[in-house]
Protein backbone atom coordinates (compact mmCIF):
# COMPACT_ATOMS: atom_id res chain seq x y z
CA UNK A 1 0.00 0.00 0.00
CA UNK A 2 1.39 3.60 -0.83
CA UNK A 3 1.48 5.85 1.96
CA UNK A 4 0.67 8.95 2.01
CA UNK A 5 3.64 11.77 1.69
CA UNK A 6 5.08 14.03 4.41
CA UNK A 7 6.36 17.61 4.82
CA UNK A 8 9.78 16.68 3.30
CA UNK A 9 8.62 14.48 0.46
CA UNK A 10 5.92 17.64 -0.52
CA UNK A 11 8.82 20.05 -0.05
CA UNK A 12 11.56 17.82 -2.91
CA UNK A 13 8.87 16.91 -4.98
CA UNK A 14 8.76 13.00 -4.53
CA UNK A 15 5.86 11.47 -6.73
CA UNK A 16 3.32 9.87 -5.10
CA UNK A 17 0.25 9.84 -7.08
CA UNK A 18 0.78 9.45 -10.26
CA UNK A 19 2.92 6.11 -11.66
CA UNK A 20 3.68 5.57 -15.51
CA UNK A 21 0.27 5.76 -15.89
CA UNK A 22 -1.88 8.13 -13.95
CA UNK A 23 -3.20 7.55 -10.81
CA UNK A 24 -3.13 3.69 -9.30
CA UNK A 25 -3.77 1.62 -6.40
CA UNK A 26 -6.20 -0.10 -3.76
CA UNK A 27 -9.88 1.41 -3.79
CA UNK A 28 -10.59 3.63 -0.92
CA UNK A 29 -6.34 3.42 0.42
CA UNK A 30 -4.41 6.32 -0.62
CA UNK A 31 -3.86 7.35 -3.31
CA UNK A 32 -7.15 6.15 -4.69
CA UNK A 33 -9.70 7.62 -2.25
CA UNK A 34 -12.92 10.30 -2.57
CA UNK A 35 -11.24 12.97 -0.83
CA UNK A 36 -7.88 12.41 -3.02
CA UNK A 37 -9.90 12.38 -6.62
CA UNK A 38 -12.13 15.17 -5.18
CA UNK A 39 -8.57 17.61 -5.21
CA UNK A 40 -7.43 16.20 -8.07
CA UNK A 41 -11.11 17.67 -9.69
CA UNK A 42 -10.00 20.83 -8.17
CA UNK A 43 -6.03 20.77 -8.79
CA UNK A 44 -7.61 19.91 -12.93
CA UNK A 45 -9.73 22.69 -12.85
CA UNK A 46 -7.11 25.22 -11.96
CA UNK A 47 -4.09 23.99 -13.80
CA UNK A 48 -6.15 24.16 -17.07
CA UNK A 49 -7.51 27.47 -15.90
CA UNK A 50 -4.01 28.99 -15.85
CA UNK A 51 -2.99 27.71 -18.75
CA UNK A 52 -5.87 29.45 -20.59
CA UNK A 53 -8.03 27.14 -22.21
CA UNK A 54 -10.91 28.37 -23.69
CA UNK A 55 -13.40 25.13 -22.85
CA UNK A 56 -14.90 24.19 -19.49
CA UNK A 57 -16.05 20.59 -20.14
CA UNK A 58 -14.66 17.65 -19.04
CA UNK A 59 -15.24 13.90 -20.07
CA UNK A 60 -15.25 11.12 -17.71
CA UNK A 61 -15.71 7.71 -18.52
CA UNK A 62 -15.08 4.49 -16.50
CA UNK A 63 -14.48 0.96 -16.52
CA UNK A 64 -17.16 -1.49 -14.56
CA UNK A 65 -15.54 -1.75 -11.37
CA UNK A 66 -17.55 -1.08 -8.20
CA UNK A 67 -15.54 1.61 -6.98
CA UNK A 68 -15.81 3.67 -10.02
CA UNK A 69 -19.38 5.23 -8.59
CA UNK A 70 -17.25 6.34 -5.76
CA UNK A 71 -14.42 7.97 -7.83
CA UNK A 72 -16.65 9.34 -10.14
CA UNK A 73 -19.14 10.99 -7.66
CA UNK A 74 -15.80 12.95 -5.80
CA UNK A 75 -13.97 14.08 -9.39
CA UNK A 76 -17.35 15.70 -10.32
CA UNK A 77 -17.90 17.46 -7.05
CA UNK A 78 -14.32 18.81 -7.43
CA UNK A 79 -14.07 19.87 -10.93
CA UNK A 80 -17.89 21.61 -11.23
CA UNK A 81 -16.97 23.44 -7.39
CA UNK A 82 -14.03 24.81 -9.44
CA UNK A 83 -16.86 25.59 -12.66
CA UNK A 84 -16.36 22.95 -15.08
CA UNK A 85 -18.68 21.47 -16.82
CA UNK A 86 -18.70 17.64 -16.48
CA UNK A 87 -19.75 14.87 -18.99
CA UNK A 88 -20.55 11.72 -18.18
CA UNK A 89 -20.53 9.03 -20.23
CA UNK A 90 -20.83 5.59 -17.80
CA UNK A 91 -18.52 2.42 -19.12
CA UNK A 92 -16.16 2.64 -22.27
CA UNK A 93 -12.87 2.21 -23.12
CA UNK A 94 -9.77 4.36 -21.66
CA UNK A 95 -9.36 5.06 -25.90
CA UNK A 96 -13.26 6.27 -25.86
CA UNK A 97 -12.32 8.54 -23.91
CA UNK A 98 -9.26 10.17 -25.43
CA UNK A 99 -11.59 10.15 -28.17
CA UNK A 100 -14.42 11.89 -26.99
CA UNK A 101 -12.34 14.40 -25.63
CA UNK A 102 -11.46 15.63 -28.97
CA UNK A 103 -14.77 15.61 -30.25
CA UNK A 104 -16.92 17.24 -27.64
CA UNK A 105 -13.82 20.18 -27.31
CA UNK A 106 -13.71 19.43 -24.17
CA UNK A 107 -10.39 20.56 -22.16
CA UNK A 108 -9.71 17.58 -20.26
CA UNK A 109 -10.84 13.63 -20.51
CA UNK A 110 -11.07 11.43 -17.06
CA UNK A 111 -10.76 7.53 -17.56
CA UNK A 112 -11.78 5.79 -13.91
CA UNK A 113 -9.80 2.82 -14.67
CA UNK A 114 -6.46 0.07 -13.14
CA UNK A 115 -6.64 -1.50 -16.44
CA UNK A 116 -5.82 -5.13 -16.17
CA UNK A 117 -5.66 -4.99 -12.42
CA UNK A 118 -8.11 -6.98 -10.20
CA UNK A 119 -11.60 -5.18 -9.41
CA UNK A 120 -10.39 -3.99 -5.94
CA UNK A 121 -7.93 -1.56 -7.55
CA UNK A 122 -8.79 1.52 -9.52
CA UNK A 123 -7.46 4.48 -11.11
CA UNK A 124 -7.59 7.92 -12.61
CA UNK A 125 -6.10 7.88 -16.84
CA UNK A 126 -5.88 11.42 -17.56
CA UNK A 127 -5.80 13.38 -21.19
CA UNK A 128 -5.18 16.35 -22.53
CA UNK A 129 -7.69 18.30 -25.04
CA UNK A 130 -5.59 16.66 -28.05
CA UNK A 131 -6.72 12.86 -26.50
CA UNK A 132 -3.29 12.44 -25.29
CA UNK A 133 -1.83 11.54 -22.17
CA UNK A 134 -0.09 14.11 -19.61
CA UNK A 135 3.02 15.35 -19.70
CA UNK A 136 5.45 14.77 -16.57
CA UNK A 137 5.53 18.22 -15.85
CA UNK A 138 1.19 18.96 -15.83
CA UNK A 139 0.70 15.75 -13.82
CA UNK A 140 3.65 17.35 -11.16
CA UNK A 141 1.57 20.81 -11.09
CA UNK A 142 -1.67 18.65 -10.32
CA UNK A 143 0.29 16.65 -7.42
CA UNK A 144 1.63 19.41 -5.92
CA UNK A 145 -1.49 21.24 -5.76
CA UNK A 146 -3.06 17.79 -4.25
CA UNK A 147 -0.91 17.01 -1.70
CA UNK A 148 0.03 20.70 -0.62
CA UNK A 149 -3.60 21.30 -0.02
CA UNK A 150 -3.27 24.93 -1.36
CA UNK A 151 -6.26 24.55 -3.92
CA UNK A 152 -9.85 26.11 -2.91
CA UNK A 153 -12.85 27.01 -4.30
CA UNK A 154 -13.96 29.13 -2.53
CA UNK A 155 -14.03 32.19 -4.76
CA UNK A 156 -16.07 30.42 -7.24
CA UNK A 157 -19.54 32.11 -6.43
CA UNK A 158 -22.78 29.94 -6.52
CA UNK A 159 -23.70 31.90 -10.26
CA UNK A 160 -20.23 30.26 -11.33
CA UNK A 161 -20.33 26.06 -10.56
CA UNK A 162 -19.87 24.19 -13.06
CA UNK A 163 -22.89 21.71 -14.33
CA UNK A 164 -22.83 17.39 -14.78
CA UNK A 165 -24.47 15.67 -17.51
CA UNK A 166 -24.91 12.55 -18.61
CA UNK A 167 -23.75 11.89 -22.11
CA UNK A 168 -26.27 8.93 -23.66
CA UNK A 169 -25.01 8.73 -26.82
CA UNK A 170 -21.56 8.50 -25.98
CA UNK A 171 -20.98 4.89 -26.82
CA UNK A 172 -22.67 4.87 -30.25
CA UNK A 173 -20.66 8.20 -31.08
CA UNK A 174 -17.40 5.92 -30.20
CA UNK A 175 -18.98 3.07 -32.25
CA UNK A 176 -19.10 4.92 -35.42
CA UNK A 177 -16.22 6.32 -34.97
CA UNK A 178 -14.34 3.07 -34.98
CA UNK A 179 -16.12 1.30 -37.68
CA UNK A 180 -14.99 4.34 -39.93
CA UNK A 181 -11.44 3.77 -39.16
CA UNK A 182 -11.88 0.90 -41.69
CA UNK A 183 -14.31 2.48 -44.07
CA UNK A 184 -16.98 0.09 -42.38
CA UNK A 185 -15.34 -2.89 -43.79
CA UNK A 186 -17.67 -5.73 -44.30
CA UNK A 187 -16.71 -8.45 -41.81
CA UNK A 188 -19.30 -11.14 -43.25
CA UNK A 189 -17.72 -14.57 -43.17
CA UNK A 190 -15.83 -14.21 -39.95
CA UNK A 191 -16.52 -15.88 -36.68
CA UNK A 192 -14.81 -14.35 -33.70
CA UNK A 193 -14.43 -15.12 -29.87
CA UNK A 194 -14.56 -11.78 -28.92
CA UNK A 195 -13.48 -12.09 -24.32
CA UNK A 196 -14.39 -8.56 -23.14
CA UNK A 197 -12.89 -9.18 -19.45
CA UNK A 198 -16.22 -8.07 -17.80
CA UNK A 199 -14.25 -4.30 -18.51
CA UNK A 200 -15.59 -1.58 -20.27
CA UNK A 201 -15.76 -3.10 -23.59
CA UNK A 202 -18.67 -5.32 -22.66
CA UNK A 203 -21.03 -3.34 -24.56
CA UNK A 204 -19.51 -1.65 -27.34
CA UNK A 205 -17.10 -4.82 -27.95
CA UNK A 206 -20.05 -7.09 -29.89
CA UNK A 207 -21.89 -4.04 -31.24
CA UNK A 208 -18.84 -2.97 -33.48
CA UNK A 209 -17.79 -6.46 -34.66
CA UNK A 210 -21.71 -7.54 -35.18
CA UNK A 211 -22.59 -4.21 -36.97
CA UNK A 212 -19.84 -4.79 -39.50
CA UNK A 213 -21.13 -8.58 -40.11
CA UNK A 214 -19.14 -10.82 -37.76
CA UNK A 215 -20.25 -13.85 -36.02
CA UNK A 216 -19.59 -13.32 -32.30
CA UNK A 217 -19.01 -15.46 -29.88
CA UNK A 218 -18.78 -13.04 -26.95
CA UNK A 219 -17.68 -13.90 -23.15
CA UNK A 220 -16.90 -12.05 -19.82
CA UNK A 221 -19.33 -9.73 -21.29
CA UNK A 222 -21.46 -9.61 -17.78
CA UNK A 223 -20.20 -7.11 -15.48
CA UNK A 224 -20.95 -7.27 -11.68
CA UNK A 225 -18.79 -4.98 -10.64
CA UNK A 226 -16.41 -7.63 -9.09
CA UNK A 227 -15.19 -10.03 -12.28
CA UNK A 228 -13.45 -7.63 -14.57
CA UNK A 229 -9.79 -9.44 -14.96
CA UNK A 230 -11.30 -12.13 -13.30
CA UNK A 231 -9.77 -15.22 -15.03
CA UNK A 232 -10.63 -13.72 -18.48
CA UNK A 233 -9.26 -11.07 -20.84
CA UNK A 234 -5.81 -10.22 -22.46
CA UNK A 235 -4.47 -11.81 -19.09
CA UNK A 236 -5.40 -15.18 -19.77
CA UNK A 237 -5.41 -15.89 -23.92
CA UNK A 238 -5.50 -19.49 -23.21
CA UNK A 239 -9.30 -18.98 -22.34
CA UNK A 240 -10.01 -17.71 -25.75
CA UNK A 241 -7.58 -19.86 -27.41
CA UNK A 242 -9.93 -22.84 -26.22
CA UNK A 243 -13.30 -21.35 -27.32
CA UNK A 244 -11.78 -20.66 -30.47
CA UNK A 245 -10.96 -24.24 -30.96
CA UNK A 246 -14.59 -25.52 -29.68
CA UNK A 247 -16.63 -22.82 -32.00
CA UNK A 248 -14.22 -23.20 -34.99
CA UNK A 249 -13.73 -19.95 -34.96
CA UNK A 250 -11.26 -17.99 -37.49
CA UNK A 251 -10.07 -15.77 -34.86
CA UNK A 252 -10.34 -14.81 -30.75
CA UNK A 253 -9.83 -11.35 -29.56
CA UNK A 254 -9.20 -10.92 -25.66
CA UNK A 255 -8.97 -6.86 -24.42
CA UNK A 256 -8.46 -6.05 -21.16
CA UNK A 257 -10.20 -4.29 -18.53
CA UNK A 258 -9.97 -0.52 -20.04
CA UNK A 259 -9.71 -2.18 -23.38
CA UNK A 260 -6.96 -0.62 -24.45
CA UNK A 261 -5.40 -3.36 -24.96
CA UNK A 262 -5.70 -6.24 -27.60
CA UNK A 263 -4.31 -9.72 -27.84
CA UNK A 264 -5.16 -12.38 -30.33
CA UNK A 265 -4.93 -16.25 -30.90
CA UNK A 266 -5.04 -17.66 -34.61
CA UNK A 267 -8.02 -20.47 -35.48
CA UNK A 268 -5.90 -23.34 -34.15
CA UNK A 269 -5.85 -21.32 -30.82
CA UNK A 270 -2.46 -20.70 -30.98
CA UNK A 271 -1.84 -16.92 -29.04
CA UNK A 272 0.05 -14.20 -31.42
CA UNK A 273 0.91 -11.17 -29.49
CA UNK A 274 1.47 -7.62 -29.94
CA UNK A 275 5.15 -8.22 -31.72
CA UNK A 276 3.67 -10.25 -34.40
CA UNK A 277 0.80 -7.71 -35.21
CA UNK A 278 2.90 -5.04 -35.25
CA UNK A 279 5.13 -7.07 -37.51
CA UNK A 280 2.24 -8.21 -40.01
CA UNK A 281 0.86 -4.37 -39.99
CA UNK A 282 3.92 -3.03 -40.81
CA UNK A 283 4.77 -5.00 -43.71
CA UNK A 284 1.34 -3.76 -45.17
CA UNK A 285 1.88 -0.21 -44.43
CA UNK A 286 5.09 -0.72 -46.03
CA UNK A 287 3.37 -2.79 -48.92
CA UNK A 288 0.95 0.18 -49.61
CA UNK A 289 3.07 2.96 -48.74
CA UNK A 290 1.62 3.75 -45.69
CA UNK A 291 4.59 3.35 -43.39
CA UNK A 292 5.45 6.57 -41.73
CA UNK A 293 9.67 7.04 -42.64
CA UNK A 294 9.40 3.21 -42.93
CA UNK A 295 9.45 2.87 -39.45
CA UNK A 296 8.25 0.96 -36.76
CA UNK A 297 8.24 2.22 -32.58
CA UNK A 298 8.70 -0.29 -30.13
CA UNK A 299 9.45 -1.21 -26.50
CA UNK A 300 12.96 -2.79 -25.09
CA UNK A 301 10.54 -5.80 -24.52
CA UNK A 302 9.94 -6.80 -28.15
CA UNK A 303 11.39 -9.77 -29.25
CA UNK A 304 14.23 -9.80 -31.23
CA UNK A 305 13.15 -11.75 -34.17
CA UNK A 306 10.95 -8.59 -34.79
CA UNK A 307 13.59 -6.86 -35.11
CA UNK A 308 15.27 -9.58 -37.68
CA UNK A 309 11.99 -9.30 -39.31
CA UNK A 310 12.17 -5.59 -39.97
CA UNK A 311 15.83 -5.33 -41.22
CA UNK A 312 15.11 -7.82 -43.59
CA UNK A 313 12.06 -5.98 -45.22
CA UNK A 314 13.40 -2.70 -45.26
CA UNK A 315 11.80 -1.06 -41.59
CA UNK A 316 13.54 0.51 -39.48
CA UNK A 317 12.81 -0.16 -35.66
CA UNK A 318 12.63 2.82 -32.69
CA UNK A 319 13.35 1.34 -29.51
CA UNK A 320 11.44 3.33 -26.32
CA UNK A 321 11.27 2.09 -22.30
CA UNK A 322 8.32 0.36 -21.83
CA UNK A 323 5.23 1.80 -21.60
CA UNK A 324 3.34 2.47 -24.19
CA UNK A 325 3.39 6.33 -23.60
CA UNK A 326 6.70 6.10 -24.45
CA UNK A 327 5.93 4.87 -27.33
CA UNK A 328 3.21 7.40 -28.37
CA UNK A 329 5.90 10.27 -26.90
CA UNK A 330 8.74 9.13 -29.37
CA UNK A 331 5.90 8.84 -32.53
CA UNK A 332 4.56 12.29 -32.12
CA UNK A 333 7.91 14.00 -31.94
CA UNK A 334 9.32 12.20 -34.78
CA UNK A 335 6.81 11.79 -37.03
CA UNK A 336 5.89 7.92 -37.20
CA UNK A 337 1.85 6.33 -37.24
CA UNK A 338 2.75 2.47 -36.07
CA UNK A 339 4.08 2.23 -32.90
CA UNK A 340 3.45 -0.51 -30.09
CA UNK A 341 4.25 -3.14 -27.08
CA UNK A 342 4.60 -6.81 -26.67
CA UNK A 343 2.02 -6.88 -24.44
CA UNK A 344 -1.03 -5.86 -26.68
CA UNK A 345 -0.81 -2.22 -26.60
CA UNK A 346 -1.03 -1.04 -29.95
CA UNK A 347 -1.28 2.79 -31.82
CA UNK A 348 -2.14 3.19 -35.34
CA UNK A 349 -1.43 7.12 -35.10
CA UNK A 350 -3.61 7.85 -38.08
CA UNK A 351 -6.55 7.74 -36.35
CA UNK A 352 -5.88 7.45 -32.21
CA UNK A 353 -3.91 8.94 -29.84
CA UNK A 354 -3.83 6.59 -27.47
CA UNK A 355 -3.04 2.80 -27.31
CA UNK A 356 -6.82 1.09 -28.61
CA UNK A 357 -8.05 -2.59 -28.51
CA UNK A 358 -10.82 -2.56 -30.70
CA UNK A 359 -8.65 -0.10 -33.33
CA UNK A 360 -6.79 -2.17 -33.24
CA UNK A 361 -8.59 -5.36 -33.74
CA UNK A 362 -10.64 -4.11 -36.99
CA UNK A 363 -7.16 -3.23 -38.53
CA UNK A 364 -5.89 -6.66 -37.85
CA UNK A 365 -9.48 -8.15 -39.14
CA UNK A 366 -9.54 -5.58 -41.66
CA UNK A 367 -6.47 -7.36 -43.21
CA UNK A 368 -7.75 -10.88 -42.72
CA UNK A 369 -10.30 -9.94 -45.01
CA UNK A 370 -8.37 -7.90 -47.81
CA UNK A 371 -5.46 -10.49 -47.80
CA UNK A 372 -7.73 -13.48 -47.88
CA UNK A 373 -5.34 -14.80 -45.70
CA UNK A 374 -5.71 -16.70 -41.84
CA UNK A 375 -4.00 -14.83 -39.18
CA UNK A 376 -1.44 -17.79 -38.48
CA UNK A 377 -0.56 -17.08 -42.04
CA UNK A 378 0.15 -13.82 -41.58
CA UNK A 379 1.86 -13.78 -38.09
CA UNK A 380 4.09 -16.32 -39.44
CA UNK A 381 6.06 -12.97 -40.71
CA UNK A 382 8.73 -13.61 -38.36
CA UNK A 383 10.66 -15.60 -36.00
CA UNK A 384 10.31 -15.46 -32.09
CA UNK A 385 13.30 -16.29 -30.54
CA UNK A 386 12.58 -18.15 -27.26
CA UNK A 387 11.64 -15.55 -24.16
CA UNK A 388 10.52 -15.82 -21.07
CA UNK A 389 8.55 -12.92 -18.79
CA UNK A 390 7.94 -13.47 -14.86
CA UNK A 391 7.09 -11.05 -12.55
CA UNK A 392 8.08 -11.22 -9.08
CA UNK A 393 6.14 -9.58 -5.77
CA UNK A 394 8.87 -7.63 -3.94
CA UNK A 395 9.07 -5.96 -0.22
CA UNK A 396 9.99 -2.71 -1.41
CA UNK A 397 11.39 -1.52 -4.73
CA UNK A 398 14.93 -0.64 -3.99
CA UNK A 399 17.18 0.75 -7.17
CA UNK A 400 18.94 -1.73 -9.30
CA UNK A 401 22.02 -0.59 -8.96
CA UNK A 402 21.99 -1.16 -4.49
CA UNK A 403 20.70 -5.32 -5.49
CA UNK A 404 24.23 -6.50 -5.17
CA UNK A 405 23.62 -10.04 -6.05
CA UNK A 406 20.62 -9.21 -8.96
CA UNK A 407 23.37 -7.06 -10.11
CA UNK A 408 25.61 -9.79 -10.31
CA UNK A 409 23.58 -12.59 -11.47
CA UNK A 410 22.16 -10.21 -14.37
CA UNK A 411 26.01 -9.00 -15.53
CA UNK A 412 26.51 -13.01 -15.66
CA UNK A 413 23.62 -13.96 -17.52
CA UNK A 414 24.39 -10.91 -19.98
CA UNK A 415 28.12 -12.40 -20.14
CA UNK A 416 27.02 -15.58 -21.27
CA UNK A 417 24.44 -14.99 -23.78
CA UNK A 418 26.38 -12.31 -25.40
CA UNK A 419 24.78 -10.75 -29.05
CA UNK A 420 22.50 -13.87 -29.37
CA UNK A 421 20.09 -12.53 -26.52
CA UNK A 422 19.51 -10.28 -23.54
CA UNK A 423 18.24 -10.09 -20.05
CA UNK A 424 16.00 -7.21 -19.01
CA UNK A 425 15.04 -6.49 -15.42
CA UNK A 426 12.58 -3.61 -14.46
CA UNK A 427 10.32 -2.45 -11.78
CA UNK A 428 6.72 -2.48 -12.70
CA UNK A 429 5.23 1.09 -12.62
CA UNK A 430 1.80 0.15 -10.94
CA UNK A 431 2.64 -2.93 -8.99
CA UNK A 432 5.05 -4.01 -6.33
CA UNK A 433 6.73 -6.44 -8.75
CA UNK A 434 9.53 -6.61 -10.20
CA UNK A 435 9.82 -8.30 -14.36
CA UNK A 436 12.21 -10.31 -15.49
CA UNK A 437 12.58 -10.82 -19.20
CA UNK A 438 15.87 -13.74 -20.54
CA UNK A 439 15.91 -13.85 -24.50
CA UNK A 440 18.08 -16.47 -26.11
CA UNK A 441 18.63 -18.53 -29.27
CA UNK A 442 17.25 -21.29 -27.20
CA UNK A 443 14.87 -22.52 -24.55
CA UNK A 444 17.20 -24.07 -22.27
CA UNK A 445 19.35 -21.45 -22.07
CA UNK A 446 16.38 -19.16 -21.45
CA UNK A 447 14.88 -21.40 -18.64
CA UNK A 448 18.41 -21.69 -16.89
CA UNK A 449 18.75 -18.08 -16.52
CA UNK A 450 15.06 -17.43 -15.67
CA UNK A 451 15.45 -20.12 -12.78
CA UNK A 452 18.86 -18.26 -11.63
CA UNK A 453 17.16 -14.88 -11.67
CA UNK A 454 14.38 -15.51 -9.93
CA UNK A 455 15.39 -17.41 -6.91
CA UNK A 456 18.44 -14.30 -6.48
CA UNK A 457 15.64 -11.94 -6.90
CA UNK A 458 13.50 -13.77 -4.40
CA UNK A 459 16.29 -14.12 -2.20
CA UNK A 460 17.21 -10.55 -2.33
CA UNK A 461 14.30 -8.24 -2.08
CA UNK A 462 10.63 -11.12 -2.33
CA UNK A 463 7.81 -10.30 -0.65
């Protein structure tokens, strides 16, 4: 649990609410309380005040947790005490959001969300009025003016609050937008296991993919509140890769709990991740001239066959940290439209600004269709070398460099594998793990090191 800061760590400027992405933790703990998201309404209001934009409406959308009604309720009481405007628009995806925020000219967009973390965590995704995520140095002026305490509303007169409405149409706006991003491309013919994680795709998931023409199998489409992530979703592919197999199905998608993230298994239920999208995209952006400076972004965690993949066709590959607003970052500043992570999070720049499952998904199905090819056929675009991720609970997260025998164990490990892999060890940014990635030419070599790392790891700093 993250406690809250004192006098010192206010006066140096020590984060502690927000992570590498927004706002995360335990429901009702710090930092994720009422009275916490009620400043941060405030803290909103005034920063975008004083930076003199025009608009005074503000989206917020959620996922289906049961601690979203209690987030919601204290972010709206903030920002209209402070005269904003607030729209409402219940459960969509984190991308719906960044979305809607453009659209409605609104100056800021709220997403209630912990993504693929279990219901009893939640979360606060902010965006700018451009649908894009906050800079380092706006989310510091928001914390400071949180945990200092110095914001008030008090000279906000009665004639002044802001209003809240509730947005109805804010879903089918989304859905239209989406099926455009592939000129409503007929998707008659193709039966998909569509796993919506009981998250905020569990409406507006089937509607796209049925309105188009798909057959759809959908599951963990019944929110309760209490199941989102709950043995379903992007975090568990081998549930879809099952289904897939029992339906005969050509294809299962599997988002996550904010949907804003996508991974897929082929119609033998074999998974294919975010590397080998991004691989199979790219060579058709390339094919059709569509490729950005011939260029694909990616994290330090893609494999390195992708990279093989690339060279060998001509791309180029950006490496970023991981994270897929690093990602988004280093493709707005240099000019690139394909950019992505491992892990399912995937940006087609020409038409999001944010990492988008169901995007995402139509592109992929999109090119099923055109190509008249399976997706095993076209995933088979390149050659994994054998990795292995495992994430490790840890009692505190001390820095790399003071883990005297991690720091040993990962030189050696580095030593022996030498240009034919790589070892990759990182603190998560919203839990208290820590990730260990070993990439080699083969899978005993992998599993050697991965045993090695982890039981120094555990030895070192485990919870």
């Amino acid at each position: 649990m993250t406690s809250a800061p004192d006098a010192r760590e206010v006066r140096e400027g020590i984060r502690k609410l927000f992570g590498t992405d927004g706002i995360r933790g335990q429901a009702n703990r710090f930092p994720v309380t009422p009275e916490i998201a009620l400043q941060v309404g405030k803290a909103m209001a005034h920063v975008f005040h004083a930076a003199g934009h025009g608009s005074k409406r503000v989206v917020i959308g959620k996922d289906t947790r049961l601690s979203g009604y209690m987030l919601e309720t204290a972010l709206t009481s903030g920002l209209v005490s402070m005269g904003m405007d607030v729209f409402l628009v219940g459960p969509i995806p984190t991308p719906g959001v960044a979305h809607l925020t453009r659209s409605m000219n609104a100056t800021v967009g709220i997403m209630l969300t912990a993504s693929h973390n279990p219901f009893d965590d939640n979360g606060i995704k902010i965006f700018d009025a451009n649908g894009y995520k906050l800079s380092d140095e706006i989310e510091g002026q928001i914390e400071k003016l949180v945990i200092s305490q110095e914001i008030g509303s008090e000279h906000i007169r009665s004639d002044n609050l802001g209003k809240a409405f509730r947005i109805d149409d804010a879903r089918g706006r989304y859905i239209e937008f989406a099926k455009s991003t592939i000129s409503n491309q007929s998707l008659t013919g193709l039966k998909i296991v569509l796993d919506c994680a009981n998250g905020a795709s569990y409406l507006i998931g089937p509607w796209i993919f049925k309105e188009l023409g798909a057959d759809v199998i959908k599951v963990a489409a019944a929110p309760d509140g209490y199941n989102i992530n709950n043995g379903c979703g992007a975090l568990y592919p081998e549930h879809i890769s099952a289904l897939v197999q029992e339906h005969h199905a050509d294809v299962g998608i599997a988002f996550d709990g904010d949907a804003d993230r996508v991974l897929f298994c082929d119609a033998d239920g074999t998974p294919v991740d975010g590397d080998r999208i991004l691989a199979m995209c790219a060579l058709d952006f390339k094919q059709r001239d569509k490729l950005a400076r011939d260029t694909l972004v990616v994290t330090t965690m893609s494999n390195l066959g992708l990279h093989d993949a690339m060279r060998a066709n001509g791309i180029r590959t950006v490496t970023t940290k991981v994270g897929d607003r690093y990602v988004i970052e280093r493709m707005r500043s240099e000019g690139y439209n394909l950019g992505g992570e491992k892990a399912g999070h995937l940006v087609f720049m020409d038409y999001v600004t944010t990492g988008d499952g169901i995007i995402s998904a139509l592109q992929v199905l999109k090119l099923m269709q055109q190509s008249g090819k399976p997706l095993s056929d076209l995933a088979a675009c390149m050659d994994e070398y054998p990795q292995k991720l495992v994430s490790v609970e840890v009692r505190e997260k001390k820095p790399l460099g003071e883990l005297v025998e991690t720091s040993r164990a990962i030189r050696e490990c580095e030593e022996a594998l030498g240009s034919r892999g790589r070892v990759i060890v990182r603190y998560s940014g919203t839990e208290p793990k820590i990730r260990l990635l070993v990439e080699a030419g083969d899978e005993g070599t992998v599993d050697t090191w991965m045993v090695r790392l982890t039981e120094v790891v555990e030895e070192e700093i485990g919870a």
